[in-house]
C-alpha atoms as a PDB file:
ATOM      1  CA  UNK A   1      72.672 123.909 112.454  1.00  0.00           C
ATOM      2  CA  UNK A   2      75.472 123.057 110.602  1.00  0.00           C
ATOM      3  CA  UNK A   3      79.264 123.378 113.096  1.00  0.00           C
ATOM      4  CA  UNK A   4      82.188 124.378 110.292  1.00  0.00           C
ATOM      5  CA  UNK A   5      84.268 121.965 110.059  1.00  0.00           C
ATOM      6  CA  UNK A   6      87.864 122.290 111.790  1.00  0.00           C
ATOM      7  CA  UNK A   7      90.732 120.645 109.970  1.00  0.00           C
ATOM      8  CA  UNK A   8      92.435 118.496 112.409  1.00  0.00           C
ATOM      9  CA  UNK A   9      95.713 118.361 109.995  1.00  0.00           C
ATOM     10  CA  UNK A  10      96.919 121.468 108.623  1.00  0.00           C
ATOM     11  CA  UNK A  11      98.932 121.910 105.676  1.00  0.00           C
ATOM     12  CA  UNK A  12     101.990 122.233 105.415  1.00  0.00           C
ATOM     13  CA  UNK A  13     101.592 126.268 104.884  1.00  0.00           C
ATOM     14  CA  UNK A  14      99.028 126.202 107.380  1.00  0.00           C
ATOM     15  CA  UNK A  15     101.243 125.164 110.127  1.00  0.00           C
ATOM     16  CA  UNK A  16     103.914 127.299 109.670  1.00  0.00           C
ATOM     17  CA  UNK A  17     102.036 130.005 109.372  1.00  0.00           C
ATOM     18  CA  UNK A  18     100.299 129.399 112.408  1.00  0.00           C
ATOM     19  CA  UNK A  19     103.791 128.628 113.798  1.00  0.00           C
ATOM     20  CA  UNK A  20     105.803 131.881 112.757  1.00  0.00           C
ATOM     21  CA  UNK A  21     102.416 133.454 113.490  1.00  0.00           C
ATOM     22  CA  UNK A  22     102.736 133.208 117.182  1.00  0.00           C
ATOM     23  CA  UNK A  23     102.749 136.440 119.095  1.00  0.00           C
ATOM     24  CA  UNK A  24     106.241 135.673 120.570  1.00  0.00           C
ATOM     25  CA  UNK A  25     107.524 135.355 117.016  1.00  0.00           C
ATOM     26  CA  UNK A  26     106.560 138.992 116.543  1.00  0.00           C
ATOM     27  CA  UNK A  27     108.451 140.013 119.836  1.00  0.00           C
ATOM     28  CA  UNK A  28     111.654 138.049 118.997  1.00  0.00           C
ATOM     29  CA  UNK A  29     110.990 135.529 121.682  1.00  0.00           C
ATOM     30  CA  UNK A  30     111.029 131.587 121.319  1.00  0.00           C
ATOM     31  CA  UNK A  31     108.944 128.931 119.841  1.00  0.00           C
ATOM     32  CA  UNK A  32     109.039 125.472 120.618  1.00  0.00           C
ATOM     33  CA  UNK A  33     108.040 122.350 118.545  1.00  0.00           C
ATOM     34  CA  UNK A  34     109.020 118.693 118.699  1.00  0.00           C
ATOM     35  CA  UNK A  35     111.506 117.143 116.088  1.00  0.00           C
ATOM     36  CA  UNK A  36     109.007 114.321 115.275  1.00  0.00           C
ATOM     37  CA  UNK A  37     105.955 117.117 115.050  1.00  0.00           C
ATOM     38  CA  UNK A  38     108.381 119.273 112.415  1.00  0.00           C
ATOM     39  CA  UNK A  39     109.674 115.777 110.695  1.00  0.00           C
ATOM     40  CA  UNK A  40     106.050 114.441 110.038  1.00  0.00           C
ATOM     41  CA  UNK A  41     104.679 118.290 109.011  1.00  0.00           C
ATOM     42  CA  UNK A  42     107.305 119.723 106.600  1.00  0.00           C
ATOM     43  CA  UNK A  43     110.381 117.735 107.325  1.00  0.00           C
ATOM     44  CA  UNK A  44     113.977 119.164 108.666  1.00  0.00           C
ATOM     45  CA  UNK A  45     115.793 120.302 105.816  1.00  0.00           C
ATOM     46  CA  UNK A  46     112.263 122.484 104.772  1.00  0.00           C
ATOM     47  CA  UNK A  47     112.004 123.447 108.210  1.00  0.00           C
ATOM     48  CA  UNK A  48     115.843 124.508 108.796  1.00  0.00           C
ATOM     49  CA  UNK A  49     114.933 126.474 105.400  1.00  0.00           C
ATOM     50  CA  UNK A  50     112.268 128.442 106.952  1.00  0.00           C
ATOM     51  CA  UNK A  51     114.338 129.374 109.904  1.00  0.00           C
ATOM     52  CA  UNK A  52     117.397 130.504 107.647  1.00  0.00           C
ATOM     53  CA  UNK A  53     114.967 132.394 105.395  1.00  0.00           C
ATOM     54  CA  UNK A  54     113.761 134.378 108.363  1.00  0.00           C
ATOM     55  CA  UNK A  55     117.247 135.155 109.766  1.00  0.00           C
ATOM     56  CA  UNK A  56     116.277 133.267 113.124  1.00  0.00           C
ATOM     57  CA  UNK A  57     118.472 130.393 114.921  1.00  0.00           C
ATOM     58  CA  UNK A  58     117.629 126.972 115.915  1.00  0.00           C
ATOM     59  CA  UNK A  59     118.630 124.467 118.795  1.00  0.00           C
ATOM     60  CA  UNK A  60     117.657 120.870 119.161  1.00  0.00           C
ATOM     61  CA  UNK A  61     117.745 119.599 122.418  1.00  0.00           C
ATOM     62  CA  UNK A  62     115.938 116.646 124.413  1.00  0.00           C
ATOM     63  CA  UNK A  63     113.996 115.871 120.906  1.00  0.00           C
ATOM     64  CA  UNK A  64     112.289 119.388 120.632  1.00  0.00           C
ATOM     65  CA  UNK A  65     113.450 122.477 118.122  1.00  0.00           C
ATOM     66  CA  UNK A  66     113.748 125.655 119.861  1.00  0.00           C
ATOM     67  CA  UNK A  67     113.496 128.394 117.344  1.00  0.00           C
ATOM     68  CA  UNK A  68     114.934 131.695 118.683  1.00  0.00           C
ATOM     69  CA  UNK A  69     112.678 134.560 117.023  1.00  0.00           C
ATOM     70  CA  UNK A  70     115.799 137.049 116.785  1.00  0.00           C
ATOM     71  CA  UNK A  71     119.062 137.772 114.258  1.00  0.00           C
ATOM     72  CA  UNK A  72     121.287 139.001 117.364  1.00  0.00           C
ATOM     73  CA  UNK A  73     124.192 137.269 118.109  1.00  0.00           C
ATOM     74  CA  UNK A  74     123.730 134.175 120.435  1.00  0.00           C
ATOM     75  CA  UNK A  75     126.075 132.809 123.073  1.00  0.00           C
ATOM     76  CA  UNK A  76     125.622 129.837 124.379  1.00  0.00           C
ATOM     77  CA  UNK A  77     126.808 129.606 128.433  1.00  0.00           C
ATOM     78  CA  UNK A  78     126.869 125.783 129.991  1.00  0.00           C
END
């Protein structure tokens, strides 16, 4: 029997739609993906596009993207 064939490297649409996809995109949580991951898949400027388009707002910290799934207003507390 022949197993179907899983592609190990998604496109580039692929992987953001399995990306703003996730179930805690739909609930206006978080999603987390590293900088080199995004760089190497679709590249920042597309990426930062995406994330604009969808009215969203990003952080980079520690090398990783944190995309908060939510148009409120954000305060940052330190």
């Amino acid at each position: 029997m022949d197993m179907p064939r899983i592609n190990a490297h998604p496109t580039r649409d692929q992987w953001l739609a399995q990306l703003f996809g996730a179930k805690a995109v739909a609930k206006g949580g978080v999603v987390r993906r590293s900088v080199r991951d995004v760089q190497r898949m679709i590249g920042r400027e597309a990426f930062l596009r995406e994330v604009r388009m969808r009215g969203f707002h990003l952080v980079e910290c520690g090398g990783q993207f944190i995309v908060i799934c939510n148009s409120g207003k954000v305060k940052l507390h330190v």
